[in-house]
C-alpha atoms as a PDB file:
ATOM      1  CA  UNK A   1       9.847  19.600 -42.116  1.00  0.00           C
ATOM      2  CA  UNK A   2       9.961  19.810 -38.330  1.00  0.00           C
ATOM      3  CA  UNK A   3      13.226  18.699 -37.384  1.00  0.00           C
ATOM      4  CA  UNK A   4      11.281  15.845 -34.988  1.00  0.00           C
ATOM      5  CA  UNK A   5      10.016  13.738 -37.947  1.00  0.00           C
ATOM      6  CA  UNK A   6      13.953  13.404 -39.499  1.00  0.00           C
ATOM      7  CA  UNK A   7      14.476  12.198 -35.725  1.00  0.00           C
ATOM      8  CA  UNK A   8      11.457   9.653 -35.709  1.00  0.00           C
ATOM      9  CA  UNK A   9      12.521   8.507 -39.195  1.00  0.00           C
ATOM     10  CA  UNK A  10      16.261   7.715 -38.150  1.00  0.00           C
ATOM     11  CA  UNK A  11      14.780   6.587 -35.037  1.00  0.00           C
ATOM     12  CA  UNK A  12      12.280   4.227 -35.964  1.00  0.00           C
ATOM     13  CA  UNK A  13      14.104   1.540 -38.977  1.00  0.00           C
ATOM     14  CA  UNK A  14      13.704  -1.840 -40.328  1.00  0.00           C
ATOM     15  CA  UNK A  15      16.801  -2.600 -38.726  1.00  0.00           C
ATOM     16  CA  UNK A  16      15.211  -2.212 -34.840  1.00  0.00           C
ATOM     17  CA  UNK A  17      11.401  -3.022 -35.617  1.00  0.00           C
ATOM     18  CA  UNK A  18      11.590  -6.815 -34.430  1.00  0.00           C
ATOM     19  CA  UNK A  19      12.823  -5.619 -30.881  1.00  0.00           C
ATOM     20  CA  UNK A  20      10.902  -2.355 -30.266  1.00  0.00           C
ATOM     21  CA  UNK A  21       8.478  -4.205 -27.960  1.00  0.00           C
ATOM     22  CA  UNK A  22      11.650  -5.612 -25.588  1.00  0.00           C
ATOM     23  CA  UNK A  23      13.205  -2.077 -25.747  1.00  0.00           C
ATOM     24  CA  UNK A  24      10.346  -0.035 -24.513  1.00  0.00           C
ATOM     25  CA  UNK A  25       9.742  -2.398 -21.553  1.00  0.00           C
ATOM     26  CA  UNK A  26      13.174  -2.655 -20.372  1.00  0.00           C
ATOM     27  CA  UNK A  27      14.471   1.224 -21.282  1.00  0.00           C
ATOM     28  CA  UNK A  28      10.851   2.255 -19.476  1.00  0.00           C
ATOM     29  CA  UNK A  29      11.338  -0.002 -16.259  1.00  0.00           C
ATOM     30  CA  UNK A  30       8.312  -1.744 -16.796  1.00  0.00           C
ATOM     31  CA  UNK A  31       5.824   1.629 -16.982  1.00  0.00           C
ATOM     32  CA  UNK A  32       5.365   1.550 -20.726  1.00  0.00           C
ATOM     33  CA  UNK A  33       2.357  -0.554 -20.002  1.00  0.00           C
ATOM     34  CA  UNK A  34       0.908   1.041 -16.964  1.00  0.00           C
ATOM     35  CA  UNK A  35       1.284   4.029 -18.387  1.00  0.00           C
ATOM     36  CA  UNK A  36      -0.590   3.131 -21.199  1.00  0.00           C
ATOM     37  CA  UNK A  37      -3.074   1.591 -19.065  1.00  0.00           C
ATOM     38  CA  UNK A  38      -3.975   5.200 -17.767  1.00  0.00           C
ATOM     39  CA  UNK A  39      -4.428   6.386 -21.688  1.00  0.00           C
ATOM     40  CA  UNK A  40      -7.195   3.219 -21.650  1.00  0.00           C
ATOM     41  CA  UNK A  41      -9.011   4.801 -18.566  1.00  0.00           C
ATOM     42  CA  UNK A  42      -9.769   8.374 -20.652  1.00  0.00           C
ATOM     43  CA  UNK A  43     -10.968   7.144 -24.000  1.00  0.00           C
ATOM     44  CA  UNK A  44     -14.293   7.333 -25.012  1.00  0.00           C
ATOM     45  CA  UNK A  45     -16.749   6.818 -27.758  1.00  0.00           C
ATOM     46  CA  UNK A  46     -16.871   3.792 -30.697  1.00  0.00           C
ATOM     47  CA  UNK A  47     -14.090   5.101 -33.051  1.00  0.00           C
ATOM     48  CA  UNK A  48     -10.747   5.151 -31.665  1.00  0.00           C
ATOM     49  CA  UNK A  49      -7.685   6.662 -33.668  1.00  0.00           C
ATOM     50  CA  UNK A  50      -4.263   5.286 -32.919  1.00  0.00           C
ATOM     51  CA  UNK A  51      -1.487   7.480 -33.836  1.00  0.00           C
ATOM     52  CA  UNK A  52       2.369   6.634 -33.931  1.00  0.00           C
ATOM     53  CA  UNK A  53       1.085   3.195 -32.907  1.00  0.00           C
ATOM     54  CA  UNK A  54       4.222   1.701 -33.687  1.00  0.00           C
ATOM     55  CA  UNK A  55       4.513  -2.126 -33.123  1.00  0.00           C
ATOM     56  CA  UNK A  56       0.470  -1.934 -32.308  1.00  0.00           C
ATOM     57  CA  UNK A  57       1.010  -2.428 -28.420  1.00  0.00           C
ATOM     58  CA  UNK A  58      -1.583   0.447 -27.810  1.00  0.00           C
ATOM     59  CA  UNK A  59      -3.899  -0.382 -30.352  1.00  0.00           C
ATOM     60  CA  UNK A  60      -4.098  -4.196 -29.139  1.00  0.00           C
ATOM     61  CA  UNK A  61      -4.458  -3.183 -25.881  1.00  0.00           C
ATOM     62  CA  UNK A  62      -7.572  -0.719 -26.756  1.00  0.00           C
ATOM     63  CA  UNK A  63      -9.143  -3.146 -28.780  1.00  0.00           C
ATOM     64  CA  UNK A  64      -8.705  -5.900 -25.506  1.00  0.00           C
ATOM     65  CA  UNK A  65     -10.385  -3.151 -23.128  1.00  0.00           C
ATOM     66  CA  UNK A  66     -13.592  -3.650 -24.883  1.00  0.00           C
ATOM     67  CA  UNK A  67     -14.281  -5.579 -28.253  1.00  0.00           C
ATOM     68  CA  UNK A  68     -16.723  -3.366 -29.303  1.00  0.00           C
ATOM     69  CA  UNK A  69     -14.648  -0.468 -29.797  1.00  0.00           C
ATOM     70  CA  UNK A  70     -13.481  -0.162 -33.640  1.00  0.00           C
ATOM     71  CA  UNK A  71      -9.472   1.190 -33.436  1.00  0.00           C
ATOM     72  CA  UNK A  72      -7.551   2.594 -36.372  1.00  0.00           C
ATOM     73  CA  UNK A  73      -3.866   3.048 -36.315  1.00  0.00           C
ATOM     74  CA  UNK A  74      -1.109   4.974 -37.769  1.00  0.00           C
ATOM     75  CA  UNK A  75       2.339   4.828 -37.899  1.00  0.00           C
ATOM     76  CA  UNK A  76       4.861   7.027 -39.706  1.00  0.00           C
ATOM     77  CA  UNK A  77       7.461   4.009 -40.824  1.00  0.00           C
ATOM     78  CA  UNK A  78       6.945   1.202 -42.770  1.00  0.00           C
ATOM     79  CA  UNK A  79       8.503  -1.394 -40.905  1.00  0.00           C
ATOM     80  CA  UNK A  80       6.791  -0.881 -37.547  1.00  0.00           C
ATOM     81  CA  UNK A  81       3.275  -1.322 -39.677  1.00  0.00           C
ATOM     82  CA  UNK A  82       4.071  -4.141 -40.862  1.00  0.00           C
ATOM     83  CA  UNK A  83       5.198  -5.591 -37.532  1.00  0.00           C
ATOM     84  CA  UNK A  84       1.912  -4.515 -36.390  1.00  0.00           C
ATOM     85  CA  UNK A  85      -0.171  -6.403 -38.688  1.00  0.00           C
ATOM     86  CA  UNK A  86       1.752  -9.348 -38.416  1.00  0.00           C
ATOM     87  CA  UNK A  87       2.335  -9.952 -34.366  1.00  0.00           C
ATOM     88  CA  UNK A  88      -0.943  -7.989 -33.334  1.00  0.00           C
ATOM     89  CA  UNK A  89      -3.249  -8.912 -36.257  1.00  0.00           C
ATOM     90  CA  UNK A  90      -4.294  -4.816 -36.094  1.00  0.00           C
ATOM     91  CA  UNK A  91      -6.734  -5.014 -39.072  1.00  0.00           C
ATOM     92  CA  UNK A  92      -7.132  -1.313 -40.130  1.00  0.00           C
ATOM     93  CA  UNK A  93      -3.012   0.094 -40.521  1.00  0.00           C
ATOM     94  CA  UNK A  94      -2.138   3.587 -42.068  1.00  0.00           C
ATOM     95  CA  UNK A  95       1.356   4.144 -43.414  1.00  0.00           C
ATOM     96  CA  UNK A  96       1.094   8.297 -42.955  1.00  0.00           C
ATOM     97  CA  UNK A  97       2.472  10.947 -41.131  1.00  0.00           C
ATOM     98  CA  UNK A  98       0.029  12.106 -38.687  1.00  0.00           C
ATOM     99  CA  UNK A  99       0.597  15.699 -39.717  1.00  0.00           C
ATOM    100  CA  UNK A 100      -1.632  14.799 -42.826  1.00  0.00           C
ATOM    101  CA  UNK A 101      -4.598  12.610 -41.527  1.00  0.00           C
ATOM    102  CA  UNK A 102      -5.861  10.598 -44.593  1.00  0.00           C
ATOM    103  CA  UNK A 103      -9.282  10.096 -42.698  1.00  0.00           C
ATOM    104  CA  UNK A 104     -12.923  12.352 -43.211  1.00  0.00           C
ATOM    105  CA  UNK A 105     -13.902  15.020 -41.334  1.00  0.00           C
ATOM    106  CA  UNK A 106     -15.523  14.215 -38.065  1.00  0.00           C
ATOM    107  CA  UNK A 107     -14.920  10.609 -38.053  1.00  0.00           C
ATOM    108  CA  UNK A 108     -13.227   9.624 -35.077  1.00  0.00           C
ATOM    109  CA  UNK A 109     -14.790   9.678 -31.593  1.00  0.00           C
ATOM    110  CA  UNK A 110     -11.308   9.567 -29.611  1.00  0.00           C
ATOM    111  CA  UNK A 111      -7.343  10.176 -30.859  1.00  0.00           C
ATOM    112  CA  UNK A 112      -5.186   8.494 -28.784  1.00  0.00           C
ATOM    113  CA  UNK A 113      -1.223   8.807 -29.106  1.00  0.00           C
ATOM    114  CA  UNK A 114       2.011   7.896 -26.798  1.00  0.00           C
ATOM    115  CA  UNK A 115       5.429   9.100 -27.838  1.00  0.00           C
ATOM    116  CA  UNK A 116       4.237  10.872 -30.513  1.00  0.00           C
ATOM    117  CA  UNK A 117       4.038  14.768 -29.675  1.00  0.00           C
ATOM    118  CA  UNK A 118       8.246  15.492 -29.694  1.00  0.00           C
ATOM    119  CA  UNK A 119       8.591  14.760 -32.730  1.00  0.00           C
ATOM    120  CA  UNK A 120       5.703  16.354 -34.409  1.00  0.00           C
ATOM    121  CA  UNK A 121       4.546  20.125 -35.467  1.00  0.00           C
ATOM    122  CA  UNK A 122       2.017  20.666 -32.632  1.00  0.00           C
ATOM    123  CA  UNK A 123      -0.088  22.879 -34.135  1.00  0.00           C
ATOM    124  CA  UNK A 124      -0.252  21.048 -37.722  1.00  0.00           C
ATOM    125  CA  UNK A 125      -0.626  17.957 -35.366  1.00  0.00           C
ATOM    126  CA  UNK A 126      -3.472  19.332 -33.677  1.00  0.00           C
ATOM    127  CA  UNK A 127      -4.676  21.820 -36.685  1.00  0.00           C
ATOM    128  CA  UNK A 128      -5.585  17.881 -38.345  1.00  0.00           C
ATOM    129  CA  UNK A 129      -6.793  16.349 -35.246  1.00  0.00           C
ATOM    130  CA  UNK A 130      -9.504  19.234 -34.703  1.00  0.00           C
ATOM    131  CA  UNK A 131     -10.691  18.061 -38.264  1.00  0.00           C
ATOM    132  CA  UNK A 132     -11.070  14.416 -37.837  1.00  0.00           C
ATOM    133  CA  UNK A 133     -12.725  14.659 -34.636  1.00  0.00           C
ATOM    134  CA  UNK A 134     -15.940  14.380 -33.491  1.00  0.00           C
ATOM    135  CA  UNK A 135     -17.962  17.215 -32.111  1.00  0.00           C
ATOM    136  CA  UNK A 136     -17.129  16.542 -27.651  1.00  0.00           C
ATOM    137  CA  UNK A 137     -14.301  13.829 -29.082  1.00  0.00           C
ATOM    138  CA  UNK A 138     -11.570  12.942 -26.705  1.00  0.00           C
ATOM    139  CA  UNK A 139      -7.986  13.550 -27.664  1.00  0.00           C
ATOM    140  CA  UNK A 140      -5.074  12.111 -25.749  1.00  0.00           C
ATOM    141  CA  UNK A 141      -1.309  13.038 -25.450  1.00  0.00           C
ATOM    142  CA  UNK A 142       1.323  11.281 -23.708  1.00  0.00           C
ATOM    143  CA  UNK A 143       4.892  11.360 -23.907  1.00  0.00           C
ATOM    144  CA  UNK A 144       7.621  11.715 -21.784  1.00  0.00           C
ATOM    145  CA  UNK A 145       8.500  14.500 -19.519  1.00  0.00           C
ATOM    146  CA  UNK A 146      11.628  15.780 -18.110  1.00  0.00           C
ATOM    147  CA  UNK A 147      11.768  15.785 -14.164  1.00  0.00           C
ATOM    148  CA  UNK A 148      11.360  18.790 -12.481  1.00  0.00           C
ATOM    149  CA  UNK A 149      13.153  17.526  -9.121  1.00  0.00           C
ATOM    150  CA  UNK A 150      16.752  17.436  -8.819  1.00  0.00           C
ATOM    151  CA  UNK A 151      16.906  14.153  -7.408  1.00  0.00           C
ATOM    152  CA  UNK A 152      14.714  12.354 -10.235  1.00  0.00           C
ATOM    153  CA  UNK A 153      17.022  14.053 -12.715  1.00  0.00           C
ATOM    154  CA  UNK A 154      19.983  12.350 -11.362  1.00  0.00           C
ATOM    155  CA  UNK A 155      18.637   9.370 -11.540  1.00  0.00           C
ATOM    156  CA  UNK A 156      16.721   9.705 -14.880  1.00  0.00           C
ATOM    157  CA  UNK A 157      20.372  10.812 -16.614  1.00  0.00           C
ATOM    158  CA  UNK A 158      21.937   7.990 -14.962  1.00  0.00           C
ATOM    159  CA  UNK A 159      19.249   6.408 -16.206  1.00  0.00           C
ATOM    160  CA  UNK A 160      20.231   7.274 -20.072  1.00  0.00           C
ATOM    161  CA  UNK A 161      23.658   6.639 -19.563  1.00  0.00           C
ATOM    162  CA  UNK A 162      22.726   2.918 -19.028  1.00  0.00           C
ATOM    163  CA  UNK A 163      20.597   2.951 -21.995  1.00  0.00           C
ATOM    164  CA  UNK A 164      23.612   4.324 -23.935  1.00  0.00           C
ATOM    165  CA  UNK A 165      25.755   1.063 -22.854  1.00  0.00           C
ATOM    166  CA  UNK A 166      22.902  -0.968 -24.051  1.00  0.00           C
ATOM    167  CA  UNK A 167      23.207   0.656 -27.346  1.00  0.00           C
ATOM    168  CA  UNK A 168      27.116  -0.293 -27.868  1.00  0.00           C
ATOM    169  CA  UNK A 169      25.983  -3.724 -27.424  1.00  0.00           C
ATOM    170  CA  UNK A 170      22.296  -3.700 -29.343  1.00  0.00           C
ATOM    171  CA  UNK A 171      23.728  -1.059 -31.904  1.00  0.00           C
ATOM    172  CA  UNK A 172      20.139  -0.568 -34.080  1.00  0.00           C
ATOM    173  CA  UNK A 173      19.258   1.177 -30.681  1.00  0.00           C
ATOM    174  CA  UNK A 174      22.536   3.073 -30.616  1.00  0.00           C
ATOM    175  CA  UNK A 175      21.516   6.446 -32.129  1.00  0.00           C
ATOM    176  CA  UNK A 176      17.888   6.165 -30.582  1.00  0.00           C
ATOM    177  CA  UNK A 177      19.762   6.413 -27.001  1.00  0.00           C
ATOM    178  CA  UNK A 178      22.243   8.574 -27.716  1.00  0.00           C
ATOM    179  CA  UNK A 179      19.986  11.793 -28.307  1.00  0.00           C
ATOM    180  CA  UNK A 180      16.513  10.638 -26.888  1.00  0.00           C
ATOM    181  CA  UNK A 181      17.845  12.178 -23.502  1.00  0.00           C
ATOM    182  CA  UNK A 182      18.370  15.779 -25.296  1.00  0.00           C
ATOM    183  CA  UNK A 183      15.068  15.630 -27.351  1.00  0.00           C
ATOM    184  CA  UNK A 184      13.104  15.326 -23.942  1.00  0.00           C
ATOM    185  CA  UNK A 185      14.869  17.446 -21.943  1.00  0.00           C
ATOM    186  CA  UNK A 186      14.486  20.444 -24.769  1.00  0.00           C
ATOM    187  CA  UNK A 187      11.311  19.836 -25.890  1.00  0.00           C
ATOM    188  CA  UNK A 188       8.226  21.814 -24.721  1.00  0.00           C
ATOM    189  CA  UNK A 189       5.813  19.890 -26.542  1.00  0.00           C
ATOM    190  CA  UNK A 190       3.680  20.085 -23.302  1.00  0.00           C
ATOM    191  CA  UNK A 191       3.448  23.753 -23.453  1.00  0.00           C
ATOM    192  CA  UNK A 192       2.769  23.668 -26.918  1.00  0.00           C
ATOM    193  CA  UNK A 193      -0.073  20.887 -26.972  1.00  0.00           C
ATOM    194  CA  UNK A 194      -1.595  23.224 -24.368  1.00  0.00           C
ATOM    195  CA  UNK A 195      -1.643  26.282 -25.938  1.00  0.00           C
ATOM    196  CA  UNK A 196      -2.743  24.822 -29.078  1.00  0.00           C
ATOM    197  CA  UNK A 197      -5.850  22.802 -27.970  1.00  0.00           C
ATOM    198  CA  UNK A 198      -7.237  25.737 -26.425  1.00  0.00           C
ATOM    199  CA  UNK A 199      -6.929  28.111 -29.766  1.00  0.00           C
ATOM    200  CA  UNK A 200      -8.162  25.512 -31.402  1.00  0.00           C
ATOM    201  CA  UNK A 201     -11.812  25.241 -29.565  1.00  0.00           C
ATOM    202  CA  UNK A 202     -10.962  21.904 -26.877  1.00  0.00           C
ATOM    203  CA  UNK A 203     -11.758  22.480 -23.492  1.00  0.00           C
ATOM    204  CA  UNK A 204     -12.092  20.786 -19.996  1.00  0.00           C
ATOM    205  CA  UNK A 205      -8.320  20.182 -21.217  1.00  0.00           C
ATOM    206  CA  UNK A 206      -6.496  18.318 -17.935  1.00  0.00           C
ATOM    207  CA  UNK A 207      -2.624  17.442 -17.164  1.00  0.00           C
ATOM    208  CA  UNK A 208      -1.331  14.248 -15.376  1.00  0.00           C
ATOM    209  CA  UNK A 209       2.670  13.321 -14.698  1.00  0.00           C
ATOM    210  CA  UNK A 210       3.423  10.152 -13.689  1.00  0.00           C
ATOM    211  CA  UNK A 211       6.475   8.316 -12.429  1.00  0.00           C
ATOM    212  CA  UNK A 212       7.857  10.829 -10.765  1.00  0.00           C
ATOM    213  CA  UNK A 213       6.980  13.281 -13.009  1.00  0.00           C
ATOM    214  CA  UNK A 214       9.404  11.176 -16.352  1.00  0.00           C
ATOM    215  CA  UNK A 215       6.293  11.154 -18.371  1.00  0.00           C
ATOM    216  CA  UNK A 216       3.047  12.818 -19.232  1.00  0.00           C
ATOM    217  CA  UNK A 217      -0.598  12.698 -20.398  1.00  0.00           C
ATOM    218  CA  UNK A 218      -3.663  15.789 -21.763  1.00  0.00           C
ATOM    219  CA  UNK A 219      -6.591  15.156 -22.147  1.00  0.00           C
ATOM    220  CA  UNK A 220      -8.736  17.256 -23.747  1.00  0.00           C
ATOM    221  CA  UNK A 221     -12.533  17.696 -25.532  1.00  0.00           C
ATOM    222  CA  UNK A 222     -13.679  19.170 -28.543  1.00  0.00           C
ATOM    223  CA  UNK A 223     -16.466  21.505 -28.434  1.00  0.00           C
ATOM    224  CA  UNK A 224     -19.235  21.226 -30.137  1.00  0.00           C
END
């Protein structure tokens, strides 16, 4: 098991499912939703495939942007399914690890995912994702980045060490902030997203940082 998905499990709990929505808008500044936004600009097609949707925030904002769209989401805990069905009224949930897509082959126009890529297998991730989509499908990645500029890293550790006093004080957030700073800085799961879309036939493949370079999106298409 890639060492991401233990992460994501002890990440992701009962315990801190009610106040994921809160957390990502305060420990992202605000950007969480603008970033997200930008995901909304790329999509395409009718079918649109959620995954790590979490609390649903990205799958009720894609199914705002245009009612016409038909969005399925998946989430690897329990908990944060459950929350999504309940506060978002997302109608089609999938408890599953998005390593193993329980949907057919060629059935989903568009694959959309935020914070999901460091903490998965890349190439299993994207091995599955080549299945399920459909033939000039749209895939999405975005997740965040470490800084390349001295100056932004300053601030973006000082950054985590606030986040770490938040978590002495909102402790079912405690272990979440006190390695999320190492997992980004050592992951490459940029590099390896784009190395494994293009052995894996998806071209016209396209890289965008935002915020000062703290997070990240690909776009790519399927060929035919």
């Amino acid at each position: 098991m890639h060492s991401g998905l233990q992460s994501a499990k002890d990440f992701f709990t009962e315990q801190n499912a009610n106040t994921y929505d809160k957390i990502v808008r305060y420990a992202t500044i605000g950007r969480d939703k603008q970033w997200k936004k930008n995901i909304l600009t790329m999509i395409q097609g009718n079918i649109v495939l959620d995954l790590a949707s979490g609390t649903g925030i990205l799958s009720e904002m894609i199914r705002n942007s245009n009612d016409a769209l038909e969005v399925l989401s998946l989430d690897l805990s329990i908990d944060y399914v459950k929350i999504s069905k309940k506060r978002r009224k997302i109608p089609t949930v999938v408890n599953a690890s998005a390593e193993m897509l329980p949907f057919r082959n060629r059935s989903c126009d568009c694959i959309v995912s935020s914070y999901l890529a460091k903490y998965v297998d890349i190439d299993k991730l994207v091995t599955e994702i080549s299945r399920v989509i459909t033939p000039n499908g749209i895939v999405i990645f975005h997740d965040f980045s470490y800084p390349s500029k001295r100056v932004i890293r300053i601030a973006w550790k000082l950054h985590f060490k606030l986040l770490c006093a938040v978590g002495l004080m909102i402790t079912s957030w405690r272990h979440v902030f006190s390695e999320l700073d190492q997992m980004i800085e050592n992951s490459e799961w940029s590099e390896e997203v784009l190395a494994s879309l293009g052995s894996h036939g998806f071209a016209e493949i396209s890289s965008t940082y935002f915020t000062f370079g703290t997070s990240k999106m690909i776009v790519a298409k399927k060929n035919e």
